[in-house]
C-alpha atoms as a PDB file:
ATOM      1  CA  UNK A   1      27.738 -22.993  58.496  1.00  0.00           C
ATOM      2  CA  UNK A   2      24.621 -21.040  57.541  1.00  0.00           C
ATOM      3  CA  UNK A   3      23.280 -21.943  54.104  1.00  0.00           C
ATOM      4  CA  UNK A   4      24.578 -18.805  52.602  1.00  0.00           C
ATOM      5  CA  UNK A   5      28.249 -17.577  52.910  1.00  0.00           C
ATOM      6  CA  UNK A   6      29.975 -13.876  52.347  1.00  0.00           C
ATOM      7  CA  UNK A   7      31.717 -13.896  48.853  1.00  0.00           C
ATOM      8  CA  UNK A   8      35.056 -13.426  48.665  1.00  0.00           C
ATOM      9  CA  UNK A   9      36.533 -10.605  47.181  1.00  0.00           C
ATOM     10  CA  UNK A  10      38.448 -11.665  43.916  1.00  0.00           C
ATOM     11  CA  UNK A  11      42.418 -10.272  43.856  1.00  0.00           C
ATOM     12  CA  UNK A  12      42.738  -7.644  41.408  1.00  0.00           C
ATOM     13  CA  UNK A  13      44.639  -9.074  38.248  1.00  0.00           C
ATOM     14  CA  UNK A  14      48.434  -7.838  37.944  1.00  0.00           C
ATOM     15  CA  UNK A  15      50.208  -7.821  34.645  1.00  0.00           C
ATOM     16  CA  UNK A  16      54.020  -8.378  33.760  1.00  0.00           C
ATOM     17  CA  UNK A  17      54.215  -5.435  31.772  1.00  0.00           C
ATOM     18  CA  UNK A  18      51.573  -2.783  30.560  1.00  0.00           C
ATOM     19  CA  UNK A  19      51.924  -0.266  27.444  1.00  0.00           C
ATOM     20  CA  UNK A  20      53.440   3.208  28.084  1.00  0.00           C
ATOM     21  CA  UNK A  21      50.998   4.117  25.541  1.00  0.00           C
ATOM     22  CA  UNK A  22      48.070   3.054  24.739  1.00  0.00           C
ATOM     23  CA  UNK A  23      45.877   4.332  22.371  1.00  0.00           C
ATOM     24  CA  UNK A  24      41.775   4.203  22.269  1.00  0.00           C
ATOM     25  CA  UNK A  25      39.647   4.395  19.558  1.00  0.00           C
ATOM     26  CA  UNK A  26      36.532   4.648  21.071  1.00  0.00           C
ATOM     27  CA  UNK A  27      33.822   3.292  18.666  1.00  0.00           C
ATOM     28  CA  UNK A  28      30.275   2.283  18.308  1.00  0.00           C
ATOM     29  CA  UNK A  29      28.525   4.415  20.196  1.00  0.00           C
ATOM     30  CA  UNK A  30      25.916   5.166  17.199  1.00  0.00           C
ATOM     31  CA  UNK A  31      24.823   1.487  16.663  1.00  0.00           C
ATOM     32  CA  UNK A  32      24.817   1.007  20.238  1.00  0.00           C
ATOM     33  CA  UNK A  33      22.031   3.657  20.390  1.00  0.00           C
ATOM     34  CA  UNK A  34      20.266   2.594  17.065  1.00  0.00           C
ATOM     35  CA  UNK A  35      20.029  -1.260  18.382  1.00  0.00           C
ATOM     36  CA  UNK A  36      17.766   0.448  21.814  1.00  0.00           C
ATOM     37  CA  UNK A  37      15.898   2.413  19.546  1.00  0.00           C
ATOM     38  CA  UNK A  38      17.391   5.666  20.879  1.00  0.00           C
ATOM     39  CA  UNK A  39      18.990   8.359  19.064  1.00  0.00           C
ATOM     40  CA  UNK A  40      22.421   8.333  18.338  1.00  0.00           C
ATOM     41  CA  UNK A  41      22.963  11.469  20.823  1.00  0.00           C
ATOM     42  CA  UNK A  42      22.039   9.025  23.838  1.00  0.00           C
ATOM     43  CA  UNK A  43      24.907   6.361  22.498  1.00  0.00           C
ATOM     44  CA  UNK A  44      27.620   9.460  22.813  1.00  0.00           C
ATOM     45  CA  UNK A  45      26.327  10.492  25.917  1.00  0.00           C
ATOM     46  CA  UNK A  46      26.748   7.088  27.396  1.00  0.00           C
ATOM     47  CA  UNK A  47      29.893   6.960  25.774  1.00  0.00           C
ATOM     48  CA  UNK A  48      31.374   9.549  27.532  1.00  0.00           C
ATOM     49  CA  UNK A  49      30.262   8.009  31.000  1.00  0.00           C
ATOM     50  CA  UNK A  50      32.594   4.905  29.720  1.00  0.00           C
ATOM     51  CA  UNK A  51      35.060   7.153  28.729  1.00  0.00           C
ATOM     52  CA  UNK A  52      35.583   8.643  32.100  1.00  0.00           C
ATOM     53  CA  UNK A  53      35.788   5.315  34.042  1.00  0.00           C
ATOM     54  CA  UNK A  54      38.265   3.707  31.224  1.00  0.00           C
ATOM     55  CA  UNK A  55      40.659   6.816  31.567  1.00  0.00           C
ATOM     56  CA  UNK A  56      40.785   6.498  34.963  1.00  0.00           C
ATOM     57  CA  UNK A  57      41.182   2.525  35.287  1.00  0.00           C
ATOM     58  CA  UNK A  58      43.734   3.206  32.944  1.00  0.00           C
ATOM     59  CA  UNK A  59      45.703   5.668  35.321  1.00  0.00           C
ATOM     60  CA  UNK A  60      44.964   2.641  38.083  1.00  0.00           C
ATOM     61  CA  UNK A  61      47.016  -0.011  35.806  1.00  0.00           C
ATOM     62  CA  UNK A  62      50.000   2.505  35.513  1.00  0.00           C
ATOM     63  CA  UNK A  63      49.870   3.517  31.663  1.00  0.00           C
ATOM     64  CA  UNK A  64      52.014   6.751  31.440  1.00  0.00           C
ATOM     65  CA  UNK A  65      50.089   7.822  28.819  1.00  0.00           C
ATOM     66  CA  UNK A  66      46.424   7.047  27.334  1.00  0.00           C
ATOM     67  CA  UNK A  67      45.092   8.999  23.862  1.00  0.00           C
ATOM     68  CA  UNK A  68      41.480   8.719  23.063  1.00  0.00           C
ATOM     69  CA  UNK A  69      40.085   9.502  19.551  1.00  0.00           C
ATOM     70  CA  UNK A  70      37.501  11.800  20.721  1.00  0.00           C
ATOM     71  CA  UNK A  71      36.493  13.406  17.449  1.00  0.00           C
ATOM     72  CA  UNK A  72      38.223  12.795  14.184  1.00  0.00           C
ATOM     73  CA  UNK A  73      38.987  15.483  11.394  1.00  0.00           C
ATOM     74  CA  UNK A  74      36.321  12.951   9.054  1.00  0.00           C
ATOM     75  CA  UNK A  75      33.745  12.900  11.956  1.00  0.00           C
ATOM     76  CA  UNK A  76      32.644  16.549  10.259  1.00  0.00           C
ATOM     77  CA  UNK A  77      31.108  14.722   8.032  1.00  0.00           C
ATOM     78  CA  UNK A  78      28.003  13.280  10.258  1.00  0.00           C
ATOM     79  CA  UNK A  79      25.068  15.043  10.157  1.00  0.00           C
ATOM     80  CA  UNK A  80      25.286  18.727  12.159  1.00  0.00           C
ATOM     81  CA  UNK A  81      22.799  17.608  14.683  1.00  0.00           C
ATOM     82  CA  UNK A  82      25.172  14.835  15.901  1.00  0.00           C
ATOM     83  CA  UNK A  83      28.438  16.814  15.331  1.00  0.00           C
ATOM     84  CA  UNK A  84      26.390  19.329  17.550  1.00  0.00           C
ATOM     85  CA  UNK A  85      25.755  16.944  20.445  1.00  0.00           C
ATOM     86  CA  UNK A  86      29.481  15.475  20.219  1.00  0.00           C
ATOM     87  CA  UNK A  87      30.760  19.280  20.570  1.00  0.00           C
ATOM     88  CA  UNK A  88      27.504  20.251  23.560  1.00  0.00           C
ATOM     89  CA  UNK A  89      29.206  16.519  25.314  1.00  0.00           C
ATOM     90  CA  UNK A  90      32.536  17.904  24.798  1.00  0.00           C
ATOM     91  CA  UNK A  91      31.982  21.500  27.045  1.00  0.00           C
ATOM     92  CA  UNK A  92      30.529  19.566  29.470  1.00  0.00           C
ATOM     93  CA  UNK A  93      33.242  17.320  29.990  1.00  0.00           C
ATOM     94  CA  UNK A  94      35.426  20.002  30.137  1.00  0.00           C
ATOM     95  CA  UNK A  95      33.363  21.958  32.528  1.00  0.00           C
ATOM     96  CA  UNK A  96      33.539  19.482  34.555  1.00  0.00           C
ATOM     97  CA  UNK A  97      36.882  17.839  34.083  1.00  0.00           C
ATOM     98  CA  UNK A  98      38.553  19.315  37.004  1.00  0.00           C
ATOM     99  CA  UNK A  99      36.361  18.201  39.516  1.00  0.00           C
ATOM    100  CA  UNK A 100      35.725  15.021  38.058  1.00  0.00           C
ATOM    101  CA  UNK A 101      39.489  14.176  37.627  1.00  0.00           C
ATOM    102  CA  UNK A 102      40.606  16.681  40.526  1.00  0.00           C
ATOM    103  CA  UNK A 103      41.589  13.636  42.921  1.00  0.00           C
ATOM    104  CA  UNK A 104      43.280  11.757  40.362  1.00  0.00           C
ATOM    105  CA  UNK A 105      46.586  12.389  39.048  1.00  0.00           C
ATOM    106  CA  UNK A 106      46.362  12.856  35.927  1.00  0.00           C
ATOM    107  CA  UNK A 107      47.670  15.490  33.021  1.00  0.00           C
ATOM    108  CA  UNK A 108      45.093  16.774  30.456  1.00  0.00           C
ATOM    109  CA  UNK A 109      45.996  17.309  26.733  1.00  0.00           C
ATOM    110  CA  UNK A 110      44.526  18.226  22.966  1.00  0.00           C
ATOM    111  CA  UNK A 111      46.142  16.844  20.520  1.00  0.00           C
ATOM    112  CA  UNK A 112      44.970  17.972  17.072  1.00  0.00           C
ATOM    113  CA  UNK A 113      43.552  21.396  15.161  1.00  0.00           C
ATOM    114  CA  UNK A 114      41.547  22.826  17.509  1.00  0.00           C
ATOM    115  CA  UNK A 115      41.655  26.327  15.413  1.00  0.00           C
ATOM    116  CA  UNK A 116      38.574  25.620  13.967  1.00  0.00           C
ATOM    117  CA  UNK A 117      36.204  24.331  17.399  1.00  0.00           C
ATOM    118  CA  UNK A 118      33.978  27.152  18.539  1.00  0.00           C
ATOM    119  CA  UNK A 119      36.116  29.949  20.875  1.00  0.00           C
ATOM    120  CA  UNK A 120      34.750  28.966  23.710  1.00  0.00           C
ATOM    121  CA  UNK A 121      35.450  25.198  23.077  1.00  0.00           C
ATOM    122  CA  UNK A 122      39.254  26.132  22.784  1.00  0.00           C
ATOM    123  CA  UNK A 123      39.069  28.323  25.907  1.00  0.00           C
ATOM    124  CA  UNK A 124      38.371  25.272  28.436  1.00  0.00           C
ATOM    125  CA  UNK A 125      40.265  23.217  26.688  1.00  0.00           C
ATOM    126  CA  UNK A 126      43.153  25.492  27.111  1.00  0.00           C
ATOM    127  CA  UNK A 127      41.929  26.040  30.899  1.00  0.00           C
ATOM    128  CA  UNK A 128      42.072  21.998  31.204  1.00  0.00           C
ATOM    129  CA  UNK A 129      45.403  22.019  30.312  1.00  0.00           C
ATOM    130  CA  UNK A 130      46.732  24.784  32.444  1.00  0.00           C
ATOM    131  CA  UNK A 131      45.112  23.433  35.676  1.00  0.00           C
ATOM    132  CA  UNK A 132      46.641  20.044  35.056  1.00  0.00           C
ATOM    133  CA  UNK A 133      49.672  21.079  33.992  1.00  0.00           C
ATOM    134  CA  UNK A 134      51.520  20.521  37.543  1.00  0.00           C
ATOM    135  CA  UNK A 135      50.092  16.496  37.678  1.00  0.00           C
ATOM    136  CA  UNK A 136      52.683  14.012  37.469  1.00  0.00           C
ATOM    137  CA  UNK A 137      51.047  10.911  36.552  1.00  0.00           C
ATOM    138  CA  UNK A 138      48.762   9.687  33.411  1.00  0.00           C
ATOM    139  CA  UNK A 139      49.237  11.608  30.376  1.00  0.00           C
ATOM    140  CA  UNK A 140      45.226  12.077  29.387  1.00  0.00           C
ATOM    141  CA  UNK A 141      45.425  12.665  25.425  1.00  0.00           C
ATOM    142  CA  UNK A 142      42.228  13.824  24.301  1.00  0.00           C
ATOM    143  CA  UNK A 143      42.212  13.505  19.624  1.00  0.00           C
ATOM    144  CA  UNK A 144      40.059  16.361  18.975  1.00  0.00           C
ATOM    145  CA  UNK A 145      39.753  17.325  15.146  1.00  0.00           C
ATOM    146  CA  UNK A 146      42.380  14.358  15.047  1.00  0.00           C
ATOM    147  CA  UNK A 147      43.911  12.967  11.475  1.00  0.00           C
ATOM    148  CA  UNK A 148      47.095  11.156  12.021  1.00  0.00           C
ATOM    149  CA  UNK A 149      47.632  12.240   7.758  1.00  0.00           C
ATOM    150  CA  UNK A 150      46.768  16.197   9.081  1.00  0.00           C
ATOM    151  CA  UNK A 151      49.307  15.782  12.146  1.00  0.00           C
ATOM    152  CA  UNK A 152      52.030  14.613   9.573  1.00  0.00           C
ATOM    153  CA  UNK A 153      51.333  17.386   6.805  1.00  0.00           C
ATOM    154  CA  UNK A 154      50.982  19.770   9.479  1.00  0.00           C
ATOM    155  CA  UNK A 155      54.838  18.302  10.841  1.00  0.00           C
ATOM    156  CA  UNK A 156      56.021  18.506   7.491  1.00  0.00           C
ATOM    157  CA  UNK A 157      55.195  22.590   7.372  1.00  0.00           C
ATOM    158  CA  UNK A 158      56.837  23.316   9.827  1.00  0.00           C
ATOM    159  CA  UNK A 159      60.101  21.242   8.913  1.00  0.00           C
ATOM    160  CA  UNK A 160      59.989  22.949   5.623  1.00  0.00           C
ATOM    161  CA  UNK A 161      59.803  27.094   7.012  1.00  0.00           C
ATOM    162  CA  UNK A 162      61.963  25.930   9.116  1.00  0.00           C
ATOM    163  CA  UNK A 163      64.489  24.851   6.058  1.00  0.00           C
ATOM    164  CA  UNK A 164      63.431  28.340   4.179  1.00  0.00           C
ATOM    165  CA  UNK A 165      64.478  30.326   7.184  1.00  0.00           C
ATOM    166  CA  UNK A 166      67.572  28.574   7.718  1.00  0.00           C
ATOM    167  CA  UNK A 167      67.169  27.400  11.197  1.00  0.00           C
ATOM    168  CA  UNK A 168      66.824  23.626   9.745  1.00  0.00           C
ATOM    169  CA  UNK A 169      69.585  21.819   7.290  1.00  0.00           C
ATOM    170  CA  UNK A 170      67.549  19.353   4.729  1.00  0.00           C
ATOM    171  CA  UNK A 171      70.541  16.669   5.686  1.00  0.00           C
ATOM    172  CA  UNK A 172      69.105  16.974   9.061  1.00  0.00           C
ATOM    173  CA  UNK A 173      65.769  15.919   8.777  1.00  0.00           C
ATOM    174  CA  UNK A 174      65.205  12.162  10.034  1.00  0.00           C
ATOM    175  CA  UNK A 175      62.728  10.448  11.860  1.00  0.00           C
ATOM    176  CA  UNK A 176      63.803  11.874  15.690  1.00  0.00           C
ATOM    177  CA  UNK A 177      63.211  15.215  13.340  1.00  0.00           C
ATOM    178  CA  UNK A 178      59.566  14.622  12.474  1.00  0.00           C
ATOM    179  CA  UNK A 179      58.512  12.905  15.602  1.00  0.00           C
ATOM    180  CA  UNK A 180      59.614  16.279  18.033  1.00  0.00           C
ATOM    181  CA  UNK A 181      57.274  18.089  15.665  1.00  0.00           C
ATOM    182  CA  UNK A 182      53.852  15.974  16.137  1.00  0.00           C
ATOM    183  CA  UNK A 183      51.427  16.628  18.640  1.00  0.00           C
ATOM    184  CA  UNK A 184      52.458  13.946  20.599  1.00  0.00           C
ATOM    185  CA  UNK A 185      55.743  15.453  21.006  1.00  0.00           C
ATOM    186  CA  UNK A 186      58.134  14.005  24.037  1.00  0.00           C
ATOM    187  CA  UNK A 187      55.527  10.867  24.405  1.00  0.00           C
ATOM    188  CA  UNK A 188      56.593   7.595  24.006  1.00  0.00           C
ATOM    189  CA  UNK A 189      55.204   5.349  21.190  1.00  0.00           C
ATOM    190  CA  UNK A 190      52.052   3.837  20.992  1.00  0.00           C
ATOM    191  CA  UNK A 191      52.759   0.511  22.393  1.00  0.00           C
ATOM    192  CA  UNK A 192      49.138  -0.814  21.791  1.00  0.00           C
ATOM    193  CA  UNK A 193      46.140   0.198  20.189  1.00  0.00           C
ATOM    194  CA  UNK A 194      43.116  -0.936  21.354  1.00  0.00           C
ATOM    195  CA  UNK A 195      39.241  -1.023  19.555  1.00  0.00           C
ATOM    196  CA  UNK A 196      35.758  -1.933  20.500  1.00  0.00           C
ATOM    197  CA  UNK A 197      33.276  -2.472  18.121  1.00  0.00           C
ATOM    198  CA  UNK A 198      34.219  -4.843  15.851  1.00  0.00           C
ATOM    199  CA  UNK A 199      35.840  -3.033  13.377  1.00  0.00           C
ATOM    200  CA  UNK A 200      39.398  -3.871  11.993  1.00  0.00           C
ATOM    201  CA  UNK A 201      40.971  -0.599  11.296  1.00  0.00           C
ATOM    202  CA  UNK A 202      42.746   2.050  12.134  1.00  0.00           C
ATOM    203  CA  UNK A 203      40.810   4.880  10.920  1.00  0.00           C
ATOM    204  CA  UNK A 204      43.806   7.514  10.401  1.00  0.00           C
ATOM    205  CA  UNK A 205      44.753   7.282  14.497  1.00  0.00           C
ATOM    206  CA  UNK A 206      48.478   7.809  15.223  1.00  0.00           C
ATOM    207  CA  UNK A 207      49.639   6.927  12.326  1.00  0.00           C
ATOM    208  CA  UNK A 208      53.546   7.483  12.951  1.00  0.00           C
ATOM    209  CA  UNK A 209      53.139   6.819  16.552  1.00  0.00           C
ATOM    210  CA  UNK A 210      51.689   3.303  15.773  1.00  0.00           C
ATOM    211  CA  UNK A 211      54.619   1.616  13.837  1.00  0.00           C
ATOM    212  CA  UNK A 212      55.055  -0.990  16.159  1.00  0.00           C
ATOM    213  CA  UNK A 213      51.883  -0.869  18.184  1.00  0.00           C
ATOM    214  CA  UNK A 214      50.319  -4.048  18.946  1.00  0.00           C
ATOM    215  CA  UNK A 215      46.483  -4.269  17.953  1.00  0.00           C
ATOM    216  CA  UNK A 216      43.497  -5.431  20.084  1.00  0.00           C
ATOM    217  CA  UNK A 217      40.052  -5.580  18.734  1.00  0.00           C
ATOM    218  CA  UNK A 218      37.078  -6.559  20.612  1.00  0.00           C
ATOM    219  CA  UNK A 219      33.464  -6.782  19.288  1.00  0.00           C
ATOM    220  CA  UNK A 220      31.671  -4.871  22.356  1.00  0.00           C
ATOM    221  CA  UNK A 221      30.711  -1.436  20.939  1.00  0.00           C
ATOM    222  CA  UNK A 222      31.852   1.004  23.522  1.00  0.00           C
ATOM    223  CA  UNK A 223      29.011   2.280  25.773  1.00  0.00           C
ATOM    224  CA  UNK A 224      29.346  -1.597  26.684  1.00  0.00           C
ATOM    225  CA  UNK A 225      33.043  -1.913  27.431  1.00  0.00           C
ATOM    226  CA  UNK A 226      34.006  -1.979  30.668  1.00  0.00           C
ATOM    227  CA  UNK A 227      36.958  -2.301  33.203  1.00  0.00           C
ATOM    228  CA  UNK A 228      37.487  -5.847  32.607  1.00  0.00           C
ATOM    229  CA  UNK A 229      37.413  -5.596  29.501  1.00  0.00           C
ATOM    230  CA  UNK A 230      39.934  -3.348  29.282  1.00  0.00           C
ATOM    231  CA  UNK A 231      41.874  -5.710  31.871  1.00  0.00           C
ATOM    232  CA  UNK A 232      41.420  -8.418  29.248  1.00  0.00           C
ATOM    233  CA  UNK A 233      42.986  -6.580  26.625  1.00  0.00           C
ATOM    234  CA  UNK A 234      45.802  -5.630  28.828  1.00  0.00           C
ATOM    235  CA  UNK A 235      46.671  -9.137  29.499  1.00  0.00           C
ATOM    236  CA  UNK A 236      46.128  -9.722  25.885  1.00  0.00           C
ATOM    237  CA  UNK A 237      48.805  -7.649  25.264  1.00  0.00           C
ATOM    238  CA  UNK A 238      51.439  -8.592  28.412  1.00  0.00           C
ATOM    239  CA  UNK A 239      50.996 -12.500  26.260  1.00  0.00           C
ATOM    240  CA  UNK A 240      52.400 -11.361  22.956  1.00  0.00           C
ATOM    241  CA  UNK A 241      55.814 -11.082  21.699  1.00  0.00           C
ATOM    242  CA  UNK A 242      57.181  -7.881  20.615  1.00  0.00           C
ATOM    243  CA  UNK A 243      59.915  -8.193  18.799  1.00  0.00           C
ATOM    244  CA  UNK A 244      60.965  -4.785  16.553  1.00  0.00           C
ATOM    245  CA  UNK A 245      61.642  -6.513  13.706  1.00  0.00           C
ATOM    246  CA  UNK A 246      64.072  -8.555  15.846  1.00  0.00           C
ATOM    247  CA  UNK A 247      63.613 -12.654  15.657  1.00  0.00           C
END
């Protein structure tokens, strides 16, 4: 036997059961940059390279439906030159989108007010969604101008001129009632939220749709995170014990 031998390829990991939904909060891509002594631009752009490869591996390990927090309704609140590059990252990816995903079947979404993103922003993202439209697989939720307290109010407006112009009864109103009127309409429930970074919140990210999500943190801030990490977290989550309340 020569003194070196071929490695063997390890089996991919298999997991009892994986979430219907899971949901991605995407975080750390500023201190990432600061701690290489690059601006924060360079940790979003980097970022989104992650971002594509995570989506994707996620389609691979049969979640039915993946939302990332992509840009929250606070994230205004960064300094225009970053907001700037975030939005400049955003066309791109949706420029290229549908020949980056084209092989892969997978169904693109907004979720959130995209009323006030530049015209042209709301254009491909409404051009994303129509070419996808016909893909049976992944659900690809993209939180853009995302507040899981604006998604409620804005679900609790319409249930209310729908009650002034009759077409709703107050005694009707329950939780199937609110739920059909959130962005996430006709998804299933988060089943597990999942953020890098080290931070221990939620930060106002599906905040219905989380009620009995299961929660993952990791420490790696996300340009880092990769496919086995997100494998860890998914077997993570196939070890606890869900019970609903139950015993």
């Amino acid at each position: 036997m020569g003194l070196f031998t071929k490695r063997q390829k390890q089996p991919e990991p298999t997991f009892d059961v994986v979430p219907a939904h899971l949901g991605i909060i995407m975080d750390g891509n500023g201190r990432w940059a600061k701690k290489r002594g690059l601006p924060r631009q360079a940790g979003h752009v980097t970022g989104a390279r992650v971002f594509r490869t995570i989506a994707k591996h996620c389609e691979k390990r049969g979640i039915s439906t993946v939302t990332f927090y992509t840009f929250s309704t606070e994230n205004w609140k960064r300094p225009p030159e970053e907001v700037e590059a975030i939005m400049n990252l955003l066309r791109q990816y949706l420029k290229e989108s549908l020949e980056d995903f084209k092989k892969e079947n997978i169904r693109t979404r907004f979720i959130g007010d995209r009323s006030v993103l530049a015209p042209d922003i709301q254009e491909l993202m409404a051009e994303a969604e129509e070419a996808t439209a016909h893909k049976t697989g992944m659900v690809l939720n993209l939180a853009i101008n995302y507040g899981g307290r604006a998604e409620l109010t804005t679900a609790m407006r319409r249930i209310a001129e729908e009650v002034r112009e009759g077409a709703l009864v107050p005694e009707a109103i329950d939780e199937d009632c609110i739920t059909e009127r959130l962005y996430t309409a006709g998804q299933p429930d988060v089943d597990m939220i999942l953020r890098p970074s080290g931070e221990y919140r939620l930060s106002n990210f599906l905040i219905w749709q989380c009620a009995y999500a299961e929660y993952v943190f990791d420490e790696i801030l996300w340009p880092d995170f990769t496919v086995k990490d997100l494998d860890r977290a998914l077997e993570a989550y196939a070890g606890r014990h869900r019970r609903f309340g139950g015993v």
